[in-house]
Structure formats: C-alpha cells, structure tokens
Protein backbone atom coordinates (compact mmCIF):
# COMPACT_ATOMS: atom_id res chain seq x y z
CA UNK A 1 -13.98 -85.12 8.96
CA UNK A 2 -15.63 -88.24 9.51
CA UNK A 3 -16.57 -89.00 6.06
CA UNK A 4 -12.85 -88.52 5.52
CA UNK A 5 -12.02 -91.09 8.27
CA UNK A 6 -14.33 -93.70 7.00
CA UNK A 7 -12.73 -93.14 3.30
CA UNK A 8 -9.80 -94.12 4.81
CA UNK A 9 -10.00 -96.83 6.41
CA UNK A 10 -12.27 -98.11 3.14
CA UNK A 11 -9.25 -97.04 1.09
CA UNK A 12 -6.86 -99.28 3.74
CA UNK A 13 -8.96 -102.08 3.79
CA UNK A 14 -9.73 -102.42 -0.41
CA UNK A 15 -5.76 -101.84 -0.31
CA UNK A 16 -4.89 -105.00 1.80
CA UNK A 17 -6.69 -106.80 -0.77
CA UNK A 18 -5.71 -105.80 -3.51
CA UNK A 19 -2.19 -106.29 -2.10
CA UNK A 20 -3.42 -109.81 -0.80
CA UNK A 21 -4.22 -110.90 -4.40
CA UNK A 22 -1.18 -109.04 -5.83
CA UNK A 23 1.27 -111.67 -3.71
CA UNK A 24 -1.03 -114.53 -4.72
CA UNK A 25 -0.14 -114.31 -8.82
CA UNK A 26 2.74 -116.11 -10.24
CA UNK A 27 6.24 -114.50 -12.02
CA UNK A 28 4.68 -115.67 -15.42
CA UNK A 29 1.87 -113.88 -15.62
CA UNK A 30 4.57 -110.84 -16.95
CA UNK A 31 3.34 -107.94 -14.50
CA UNK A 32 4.66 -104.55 -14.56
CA UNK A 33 4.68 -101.69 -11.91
CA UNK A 34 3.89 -98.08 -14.19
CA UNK A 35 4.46 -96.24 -10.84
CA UNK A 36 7.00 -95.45 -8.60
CA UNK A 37 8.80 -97.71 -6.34
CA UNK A 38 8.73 -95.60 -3.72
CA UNK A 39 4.84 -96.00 -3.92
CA UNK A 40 4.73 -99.55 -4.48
CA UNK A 41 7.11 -99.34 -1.13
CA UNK A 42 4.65 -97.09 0.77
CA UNK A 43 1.34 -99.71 -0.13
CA UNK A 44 3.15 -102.40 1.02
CA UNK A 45 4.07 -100.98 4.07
CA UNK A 46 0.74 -99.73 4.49
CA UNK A 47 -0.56 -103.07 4.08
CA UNK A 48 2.37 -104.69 6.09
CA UNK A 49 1.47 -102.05 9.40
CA UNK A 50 -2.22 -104.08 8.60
CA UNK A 51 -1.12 -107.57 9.52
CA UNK A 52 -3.68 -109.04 7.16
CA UNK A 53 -1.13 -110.92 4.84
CA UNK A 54 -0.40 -114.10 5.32
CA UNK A 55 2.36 -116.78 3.95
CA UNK A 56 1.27 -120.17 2.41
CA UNK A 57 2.08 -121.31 6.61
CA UNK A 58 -0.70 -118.56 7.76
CA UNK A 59 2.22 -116.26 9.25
CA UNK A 60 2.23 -112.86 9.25
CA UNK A 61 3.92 -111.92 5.86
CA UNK A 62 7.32 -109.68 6.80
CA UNK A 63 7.34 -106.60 5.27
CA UNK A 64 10.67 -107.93 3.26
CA UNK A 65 9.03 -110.70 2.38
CA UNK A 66 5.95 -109.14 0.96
CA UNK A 67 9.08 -106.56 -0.91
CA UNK A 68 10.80 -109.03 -2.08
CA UNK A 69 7.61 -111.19 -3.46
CA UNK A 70 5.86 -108.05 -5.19
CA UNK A 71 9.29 -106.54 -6.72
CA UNK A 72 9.78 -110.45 -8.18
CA UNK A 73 6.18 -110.32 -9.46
CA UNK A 74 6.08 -107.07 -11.05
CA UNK A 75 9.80 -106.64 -12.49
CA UNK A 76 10.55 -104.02 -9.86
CA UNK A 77 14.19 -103.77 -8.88
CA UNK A 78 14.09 -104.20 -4.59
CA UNK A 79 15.31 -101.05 -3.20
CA UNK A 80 18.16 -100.77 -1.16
CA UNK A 81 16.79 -99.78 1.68
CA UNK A 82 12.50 -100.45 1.31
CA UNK A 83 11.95 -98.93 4.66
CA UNK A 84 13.45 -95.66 4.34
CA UNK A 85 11.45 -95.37 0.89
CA UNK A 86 8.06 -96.10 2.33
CA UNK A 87 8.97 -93.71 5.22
CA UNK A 88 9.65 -91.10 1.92
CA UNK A 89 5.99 -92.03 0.46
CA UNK A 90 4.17 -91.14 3.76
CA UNK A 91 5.84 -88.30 5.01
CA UNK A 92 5.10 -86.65 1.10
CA UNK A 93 2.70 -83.44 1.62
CA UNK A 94 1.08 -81.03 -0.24
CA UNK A 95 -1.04 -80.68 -3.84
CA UNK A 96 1.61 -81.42 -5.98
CA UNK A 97 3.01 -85.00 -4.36
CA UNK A 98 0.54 -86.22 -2.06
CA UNK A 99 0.61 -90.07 -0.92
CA UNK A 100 -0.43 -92.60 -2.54
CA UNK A 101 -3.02 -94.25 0.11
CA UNK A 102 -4.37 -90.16 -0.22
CA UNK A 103 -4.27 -90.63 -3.87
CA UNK A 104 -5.32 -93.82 -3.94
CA UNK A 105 -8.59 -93.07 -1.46
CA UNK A 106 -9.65 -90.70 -3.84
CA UNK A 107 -9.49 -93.20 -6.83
CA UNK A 108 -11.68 -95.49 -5.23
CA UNK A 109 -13.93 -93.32 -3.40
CA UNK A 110 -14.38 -90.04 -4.91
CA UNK A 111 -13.81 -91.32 -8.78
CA UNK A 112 -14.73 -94.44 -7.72
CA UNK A 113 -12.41 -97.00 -9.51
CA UNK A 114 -13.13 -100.22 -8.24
CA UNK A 115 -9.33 -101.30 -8.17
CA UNK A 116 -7.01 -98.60 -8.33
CA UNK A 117 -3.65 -100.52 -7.52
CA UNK A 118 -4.29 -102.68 -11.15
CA UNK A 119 -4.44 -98.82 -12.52
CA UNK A 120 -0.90 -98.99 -11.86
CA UNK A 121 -0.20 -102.25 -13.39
CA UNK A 122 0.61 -103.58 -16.63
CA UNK A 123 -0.49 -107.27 -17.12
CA UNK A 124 -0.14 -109.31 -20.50
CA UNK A 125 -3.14 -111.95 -20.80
C-alpha cells in the first residue's frame, strides 16, 4: 500500500510538470489532444488542486485559466462546464474506465514512460 502511495504522489508530481510545460508552449507549435477532454479536464484539475502553476505575474494559475490556455494550445473545444467533467474523470471506477492519474501512474511507473501526458499529444515539428 505504500509503494502505491509513493507512485502516486510521483505520478502527481511528474504530472504538474508536465502540465507546467504544457501551458508554457505557444498556439503555433500545432498541438493536438488524441484523448478525451474529459481527461485532459481531470489532469488539469489534478494539477490545479496542486497549486504549483503559476501565471507570467507568479499567481496561482485558476483552474479556468489553465482550461482555457491548454484547450487554446491543443485545439480542444473548452467544455461547457470543465468542472463537472473533471468531477466525471475522478469519480470513474473499475477495470474497464479507470482514471487517468491511475492510468497515467502506471505509464510512468510500472511501464515506465518517462512522459506519459506527450503520449497523448500530437505535435508537428
């Protein structure tokens, strides 16, 4: 259990970064999201419940504002109501749909990809 624990917050932790350096790419750059918005929704929420992104002022990034950025960056229509979708992401249970911080902990630490949000990602260079 506390192998599991420590995965976890490892899996948190590599995901605020990888969030972090999301926001920091420009529109041009022609991202794509090959997922689901309603786990792009639950990551950034994730992240957002983190407090570890910051604005180009060093405030706390809203979680709208972090929305808003990473749906402009990656071609992702906003959703109507973001909240309400991440609250969908992490209340999913079970084999067949489990969440994506559960699915993404076991990309980095049990197949260990070194950065599993870019898996989900299309980028032109």
């Amino acid at each position: 259990m506390e192998r599991q624990s420590t995965q976890h917050e490892q899996a948190v932790m590599r995901l605020c970064e990888e969030v972090t350096e999301l926001l920091g790419h420009q529109e041009q750059e022609q991202l794509s999201w090959q997922a689901s918005r309603i786990d792009l929704m639950e990551a950034l929420y994730t992240v957002y419940l983190m407090d570890t992104v910051r604005d180009r002022r060093g405030n706390s990034m809203t979680f709208m504002g972090m929305v808003r950025r990473a749906c402009r960056l990656l071609h992702v229509a906003v959703p109507h109501n973001p909240y309400d979708c991440a609250a969908r992401g992490r209340n999913r249970k079970g084999r067949i749909c489990s969440t994506y911080l559960d699915r993404y902990r076991h990309l980095l630490c049990e197949k260990h990809i070194d950065r599993p949000l870019w898996q989900e990602i299309n980028y032109e260079k």
